[in-house]
N, C-alpha and C. Protein backbone atom coordinates (compact mmCIF):
# COMPACT_ATOMS: atom_id res chain seq x y z
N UNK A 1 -5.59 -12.18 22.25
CA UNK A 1 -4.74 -11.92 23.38
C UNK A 1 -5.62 -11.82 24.61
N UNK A 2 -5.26 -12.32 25.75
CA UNK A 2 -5.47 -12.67 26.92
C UNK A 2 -4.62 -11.46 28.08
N UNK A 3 -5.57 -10.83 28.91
CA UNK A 3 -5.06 -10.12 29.84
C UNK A 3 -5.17 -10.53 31.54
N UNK A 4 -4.42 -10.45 32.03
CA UNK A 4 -4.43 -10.40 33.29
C UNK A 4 -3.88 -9.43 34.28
N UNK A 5 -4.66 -8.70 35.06
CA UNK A 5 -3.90 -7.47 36.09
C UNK A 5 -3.61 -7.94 36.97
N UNK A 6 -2.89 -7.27 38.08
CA UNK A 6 -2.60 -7.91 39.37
C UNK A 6 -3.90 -7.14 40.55
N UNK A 7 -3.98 -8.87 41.31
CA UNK A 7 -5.30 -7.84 41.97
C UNK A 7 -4.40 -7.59 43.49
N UNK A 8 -5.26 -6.79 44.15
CA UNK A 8 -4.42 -5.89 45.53
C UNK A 8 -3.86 -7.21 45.96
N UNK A 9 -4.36 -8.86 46.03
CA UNK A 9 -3.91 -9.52 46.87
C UNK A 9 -2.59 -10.12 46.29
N UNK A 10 -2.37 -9.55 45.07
CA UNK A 10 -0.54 -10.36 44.36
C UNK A 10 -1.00 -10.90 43.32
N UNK A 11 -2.53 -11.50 43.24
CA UNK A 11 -2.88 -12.37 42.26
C UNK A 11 -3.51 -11.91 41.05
N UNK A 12 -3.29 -12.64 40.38
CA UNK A 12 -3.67 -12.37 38.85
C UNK A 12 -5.50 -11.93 38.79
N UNK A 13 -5.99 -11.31 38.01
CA UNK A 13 -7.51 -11.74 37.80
C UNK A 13 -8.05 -12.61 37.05
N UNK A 14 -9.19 -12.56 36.15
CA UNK A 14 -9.42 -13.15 35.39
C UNK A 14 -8.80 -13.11 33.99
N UNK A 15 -9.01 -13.71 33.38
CA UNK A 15 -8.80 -13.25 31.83
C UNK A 15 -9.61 -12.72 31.06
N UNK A 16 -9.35 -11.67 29.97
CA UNK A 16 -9.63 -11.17 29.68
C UNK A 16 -9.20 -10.80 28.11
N UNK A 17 -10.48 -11.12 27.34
CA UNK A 17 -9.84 -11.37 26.03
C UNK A 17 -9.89 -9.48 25.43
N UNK A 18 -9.01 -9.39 24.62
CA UNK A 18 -8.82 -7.69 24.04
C UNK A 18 -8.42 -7.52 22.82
N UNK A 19 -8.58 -6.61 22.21
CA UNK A 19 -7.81 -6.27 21.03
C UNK A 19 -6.69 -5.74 21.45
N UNK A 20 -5.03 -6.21 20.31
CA UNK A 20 -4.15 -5.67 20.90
C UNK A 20 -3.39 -5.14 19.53
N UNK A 21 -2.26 -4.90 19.68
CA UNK A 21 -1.49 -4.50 18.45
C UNK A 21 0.17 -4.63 19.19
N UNK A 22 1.27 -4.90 18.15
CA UNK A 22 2.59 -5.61 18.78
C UNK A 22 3.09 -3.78 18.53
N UNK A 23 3.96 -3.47 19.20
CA UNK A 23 4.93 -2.37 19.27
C UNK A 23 6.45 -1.93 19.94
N UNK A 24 7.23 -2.76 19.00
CA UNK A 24 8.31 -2.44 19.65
C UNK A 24 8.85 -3.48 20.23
N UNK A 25 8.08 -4.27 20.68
CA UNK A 25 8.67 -5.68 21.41
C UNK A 25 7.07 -5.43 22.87
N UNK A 26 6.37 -4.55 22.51
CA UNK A 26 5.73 -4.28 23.93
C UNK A 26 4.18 -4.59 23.36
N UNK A 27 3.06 -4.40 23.65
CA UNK A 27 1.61 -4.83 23.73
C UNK A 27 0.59 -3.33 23.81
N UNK A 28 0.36 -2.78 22.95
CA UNK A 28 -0.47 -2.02 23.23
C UNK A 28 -2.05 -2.38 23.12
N UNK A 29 -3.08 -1.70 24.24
CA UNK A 29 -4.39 -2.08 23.94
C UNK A 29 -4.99 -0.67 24.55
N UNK A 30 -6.41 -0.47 23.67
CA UNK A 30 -7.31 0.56 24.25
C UNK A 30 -8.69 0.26 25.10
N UNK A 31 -9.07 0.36 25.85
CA UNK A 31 -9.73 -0.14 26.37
C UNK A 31 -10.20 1.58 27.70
N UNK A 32 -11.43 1.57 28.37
CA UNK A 32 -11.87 2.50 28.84
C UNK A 32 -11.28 2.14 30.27
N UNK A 33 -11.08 3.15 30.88
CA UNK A 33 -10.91 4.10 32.14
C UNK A 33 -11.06 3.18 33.15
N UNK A 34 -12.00 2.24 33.50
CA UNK A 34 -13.01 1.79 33.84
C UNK A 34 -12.62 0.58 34.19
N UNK A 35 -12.17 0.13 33.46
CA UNK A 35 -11.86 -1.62 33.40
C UNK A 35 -10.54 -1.57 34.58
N UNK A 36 -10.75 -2.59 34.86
CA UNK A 36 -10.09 -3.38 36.22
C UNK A 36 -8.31 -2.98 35.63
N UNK A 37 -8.25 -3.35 34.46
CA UNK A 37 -6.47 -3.16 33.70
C UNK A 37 -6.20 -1.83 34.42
N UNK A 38 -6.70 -1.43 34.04
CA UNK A 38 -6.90 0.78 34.32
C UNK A 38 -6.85 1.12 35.85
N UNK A 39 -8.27 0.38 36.32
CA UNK A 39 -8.30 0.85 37.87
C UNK A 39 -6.75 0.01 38.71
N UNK A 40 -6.51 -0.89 38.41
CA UNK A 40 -5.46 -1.53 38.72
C UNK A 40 -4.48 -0.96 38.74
N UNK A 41 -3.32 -0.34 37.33
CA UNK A 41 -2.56 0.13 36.94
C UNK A 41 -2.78 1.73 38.00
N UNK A 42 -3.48 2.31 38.08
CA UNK A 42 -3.47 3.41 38.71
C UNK A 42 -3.74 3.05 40.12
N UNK A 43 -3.63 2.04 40.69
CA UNK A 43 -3.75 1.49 42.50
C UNK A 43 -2.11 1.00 42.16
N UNK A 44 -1.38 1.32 41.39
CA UNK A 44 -0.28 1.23 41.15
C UNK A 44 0.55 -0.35 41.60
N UNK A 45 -0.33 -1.18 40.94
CA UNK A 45 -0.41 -2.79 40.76
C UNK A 45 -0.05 -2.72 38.83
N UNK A 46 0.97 -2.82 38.69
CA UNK A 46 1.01 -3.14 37.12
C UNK A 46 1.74 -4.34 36.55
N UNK A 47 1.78 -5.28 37.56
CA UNK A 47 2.00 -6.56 37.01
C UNK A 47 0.86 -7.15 35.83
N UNK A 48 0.98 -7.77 34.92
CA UNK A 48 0.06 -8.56 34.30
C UNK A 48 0.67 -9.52 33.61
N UNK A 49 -0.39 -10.41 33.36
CA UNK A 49 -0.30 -11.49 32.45
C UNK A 49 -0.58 -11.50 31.04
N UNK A 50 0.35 -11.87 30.06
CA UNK A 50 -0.28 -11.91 28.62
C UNK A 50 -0.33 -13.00 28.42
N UNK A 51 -1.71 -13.90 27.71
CA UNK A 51 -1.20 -15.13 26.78
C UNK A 51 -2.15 -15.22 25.85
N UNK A 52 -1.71 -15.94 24.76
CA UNK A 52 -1.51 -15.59 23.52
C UNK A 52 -2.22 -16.65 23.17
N UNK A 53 -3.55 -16.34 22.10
CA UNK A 53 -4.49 -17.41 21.27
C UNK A 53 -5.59 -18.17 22.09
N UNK A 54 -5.27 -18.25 23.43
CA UNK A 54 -6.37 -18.65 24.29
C UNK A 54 -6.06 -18.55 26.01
N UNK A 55 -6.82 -18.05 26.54
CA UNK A 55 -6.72 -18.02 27.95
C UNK A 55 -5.47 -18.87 28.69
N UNK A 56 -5.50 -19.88 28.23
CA UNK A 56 -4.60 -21.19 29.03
C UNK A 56 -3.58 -20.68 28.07
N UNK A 57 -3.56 -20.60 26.95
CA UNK A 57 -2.24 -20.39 26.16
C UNK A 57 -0.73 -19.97 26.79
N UNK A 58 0.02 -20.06 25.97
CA UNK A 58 1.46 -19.75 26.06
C UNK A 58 1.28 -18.16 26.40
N UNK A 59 1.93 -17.77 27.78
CA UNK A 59 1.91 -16.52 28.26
C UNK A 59 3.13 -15.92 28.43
N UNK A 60 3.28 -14.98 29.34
CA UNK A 60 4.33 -14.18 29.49
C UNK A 60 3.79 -13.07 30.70
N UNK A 61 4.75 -12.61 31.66
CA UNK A 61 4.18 -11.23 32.74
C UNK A 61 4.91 -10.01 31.78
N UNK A 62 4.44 -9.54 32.14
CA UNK A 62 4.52 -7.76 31.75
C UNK A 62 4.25 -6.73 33.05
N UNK A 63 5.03 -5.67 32.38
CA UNK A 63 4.13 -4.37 33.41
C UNK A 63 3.81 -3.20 32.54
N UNK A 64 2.75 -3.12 33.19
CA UNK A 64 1.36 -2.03 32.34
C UNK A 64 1.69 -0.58 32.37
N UNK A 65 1.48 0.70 31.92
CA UNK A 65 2.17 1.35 31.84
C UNK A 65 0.41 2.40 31.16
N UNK A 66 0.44 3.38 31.52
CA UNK A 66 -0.91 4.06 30.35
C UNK A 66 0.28 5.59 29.50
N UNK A 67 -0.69 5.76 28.23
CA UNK A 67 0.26 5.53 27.49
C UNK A 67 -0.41 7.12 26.83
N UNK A 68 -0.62 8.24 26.71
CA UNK A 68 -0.61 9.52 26.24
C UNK A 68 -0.18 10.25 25.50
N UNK A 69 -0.60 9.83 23.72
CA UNK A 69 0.68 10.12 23.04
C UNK A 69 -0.15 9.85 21.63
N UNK A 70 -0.84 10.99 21.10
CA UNK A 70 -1.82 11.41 19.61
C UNK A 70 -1.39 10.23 19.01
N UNK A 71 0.77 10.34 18.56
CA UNK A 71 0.77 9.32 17.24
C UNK A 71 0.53 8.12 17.53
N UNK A 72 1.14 7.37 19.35
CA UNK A 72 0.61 6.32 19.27
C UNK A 72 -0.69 6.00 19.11
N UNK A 73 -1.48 6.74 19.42
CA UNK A 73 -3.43 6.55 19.18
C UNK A 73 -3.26 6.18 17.95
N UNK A 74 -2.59 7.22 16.69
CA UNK A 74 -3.33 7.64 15.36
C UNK A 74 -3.09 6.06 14.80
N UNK A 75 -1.46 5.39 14.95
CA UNK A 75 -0.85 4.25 15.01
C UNK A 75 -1.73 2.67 15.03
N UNK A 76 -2.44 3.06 16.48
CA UNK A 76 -3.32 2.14 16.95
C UNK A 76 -4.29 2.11 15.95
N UNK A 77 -5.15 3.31 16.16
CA UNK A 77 -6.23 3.50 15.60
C UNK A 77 -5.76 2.49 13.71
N UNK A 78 -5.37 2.69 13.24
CA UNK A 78 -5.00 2.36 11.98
C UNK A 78 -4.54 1.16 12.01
N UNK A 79 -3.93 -0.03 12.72
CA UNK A 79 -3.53 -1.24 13.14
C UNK A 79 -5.01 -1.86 13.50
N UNK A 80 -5.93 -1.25 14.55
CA UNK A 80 -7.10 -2.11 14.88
C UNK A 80 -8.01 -2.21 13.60
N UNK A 81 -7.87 -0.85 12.35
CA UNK A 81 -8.36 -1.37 11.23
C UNK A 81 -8.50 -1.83 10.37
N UNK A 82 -7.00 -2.76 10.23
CA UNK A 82 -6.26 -3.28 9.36
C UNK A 82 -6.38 -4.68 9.64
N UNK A 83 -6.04 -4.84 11.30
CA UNK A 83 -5.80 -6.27 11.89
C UNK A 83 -7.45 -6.66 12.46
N UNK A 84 -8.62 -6.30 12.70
CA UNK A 84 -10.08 -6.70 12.86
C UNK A 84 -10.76 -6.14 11.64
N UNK A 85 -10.99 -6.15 10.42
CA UNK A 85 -11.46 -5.58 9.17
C UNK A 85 -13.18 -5.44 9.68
N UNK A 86 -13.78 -7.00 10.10
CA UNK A 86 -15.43 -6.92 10.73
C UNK A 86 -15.69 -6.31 11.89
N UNK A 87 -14.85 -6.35 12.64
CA UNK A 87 -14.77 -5.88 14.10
C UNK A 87 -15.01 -4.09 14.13
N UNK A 88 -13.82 -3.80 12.77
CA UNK A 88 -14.03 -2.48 13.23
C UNK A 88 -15.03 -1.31 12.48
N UNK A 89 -15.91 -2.64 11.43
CA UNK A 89 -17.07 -2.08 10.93
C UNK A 89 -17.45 -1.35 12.52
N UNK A 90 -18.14 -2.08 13.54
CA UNK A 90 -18.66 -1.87 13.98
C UNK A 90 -18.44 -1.18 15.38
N UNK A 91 -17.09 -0.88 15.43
CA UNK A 91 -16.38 -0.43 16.66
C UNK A 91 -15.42 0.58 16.87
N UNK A 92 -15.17 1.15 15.67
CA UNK A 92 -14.30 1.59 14.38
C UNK A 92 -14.65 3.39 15.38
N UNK A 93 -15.93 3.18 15.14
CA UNK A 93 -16.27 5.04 15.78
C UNK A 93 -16.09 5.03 17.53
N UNK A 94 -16.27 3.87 17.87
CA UNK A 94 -16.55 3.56 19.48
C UNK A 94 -14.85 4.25 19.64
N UNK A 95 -14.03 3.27 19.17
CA UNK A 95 -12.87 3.74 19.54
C UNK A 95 -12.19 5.08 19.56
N UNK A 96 -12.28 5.35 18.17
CA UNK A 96 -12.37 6.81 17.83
C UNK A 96 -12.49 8.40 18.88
N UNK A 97 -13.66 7.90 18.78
CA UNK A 97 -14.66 8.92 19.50
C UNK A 97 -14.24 8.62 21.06
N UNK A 98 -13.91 7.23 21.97
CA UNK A 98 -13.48 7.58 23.33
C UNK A 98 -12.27 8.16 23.35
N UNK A 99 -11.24 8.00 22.63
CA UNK A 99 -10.43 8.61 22.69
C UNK A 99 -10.17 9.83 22.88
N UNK A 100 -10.91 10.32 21.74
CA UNK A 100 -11.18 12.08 21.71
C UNK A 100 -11.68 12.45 23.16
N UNK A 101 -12.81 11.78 23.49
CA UNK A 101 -13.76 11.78 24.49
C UNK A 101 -12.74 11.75 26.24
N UNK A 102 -11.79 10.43 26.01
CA UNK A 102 -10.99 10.30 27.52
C UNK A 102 -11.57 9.01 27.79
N UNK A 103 -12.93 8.44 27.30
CA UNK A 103 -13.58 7.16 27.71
C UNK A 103 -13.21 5.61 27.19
N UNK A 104 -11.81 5.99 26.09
CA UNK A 104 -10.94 5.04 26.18
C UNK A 104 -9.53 5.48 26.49
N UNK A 105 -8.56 4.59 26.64
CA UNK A 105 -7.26 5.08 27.02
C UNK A 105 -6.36 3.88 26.28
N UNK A 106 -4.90 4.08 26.29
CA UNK A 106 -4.19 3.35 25.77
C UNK A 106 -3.08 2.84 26.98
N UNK A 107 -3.00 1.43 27.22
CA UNK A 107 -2.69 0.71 28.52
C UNK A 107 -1.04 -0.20 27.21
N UNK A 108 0.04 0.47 27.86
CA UNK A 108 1.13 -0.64 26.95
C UNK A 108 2.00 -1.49 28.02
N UNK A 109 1.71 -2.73 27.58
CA UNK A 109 2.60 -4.10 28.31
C UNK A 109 3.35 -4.15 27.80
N UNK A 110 5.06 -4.08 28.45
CA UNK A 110 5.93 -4.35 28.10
C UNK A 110 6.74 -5.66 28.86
N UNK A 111 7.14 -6.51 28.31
CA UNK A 111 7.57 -7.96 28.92
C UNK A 111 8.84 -7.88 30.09
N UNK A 112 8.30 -8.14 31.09
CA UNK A 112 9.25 -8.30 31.84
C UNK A 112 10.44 -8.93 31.87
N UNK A 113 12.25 -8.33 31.69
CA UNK A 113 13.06 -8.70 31.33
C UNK A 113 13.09 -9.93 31.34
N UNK A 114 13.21 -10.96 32.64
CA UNK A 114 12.93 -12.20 32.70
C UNK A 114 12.16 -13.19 32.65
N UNK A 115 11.35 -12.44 31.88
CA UNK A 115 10.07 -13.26 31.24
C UNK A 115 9.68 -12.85 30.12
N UNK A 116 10.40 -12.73 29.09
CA UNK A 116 10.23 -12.72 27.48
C UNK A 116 9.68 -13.64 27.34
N UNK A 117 9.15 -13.65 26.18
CA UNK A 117 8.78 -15.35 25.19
C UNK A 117 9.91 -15.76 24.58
């Protein structure tokens, strides 16, 4: 999965490849404080772009939303270890531990009515 925020000027940024997990019909991802999704969403710009399997891929807009809520973590947490098995050999505590920490956060895209897939 492919991300895109909205930057101050209306426009999309780059892309940005992430780990994600499906919920509900909506997009959850964890990712730190830090990242442009985050600083964006809190300059209260939460348009984005999703697309799916490769940058150019079949997309969709959303709006971003941050997301504060143990079971959804515990949820996540258990989906990123199921759905990356090698990945989360090695990333498995990173995630974990920002969480606890505040140095990751949980950012959920939900599809904008008129722009479902």
């Amino acid at each position: 999965m492919y991300i895109q925020s909205e930057r101050q000027t209306g426009a999309f940024g780059k892309p940005a490849e992430i780990w994600f997990m499906y919920d509900g019909g909506a997009v959850l991802v964890g990712t730190p404080p830090t990242s442009w999704r985050v600083k964006r969403l809190k300059a209260g710009r939460k348009r984005a772009r999703i697309a799916v399997g490769k940058a150019d891929g079949p997309s969709f807009e959303a709006t971003g939303e941050l997301v504060k809520d143990a079971a959804v973590e515990a949820k996540l947490l258990e989906e990123f270890g199921r759905k990356y098995p090698e990945g989360w050999k090695r990333f498995g505590d990173r995630f974990r531990d920002g969480f606890k920490s505040g140095d990751r956060v949980i950012v959920r895209y939900t599809p904008t009515a008129d722009k479902r897939p």
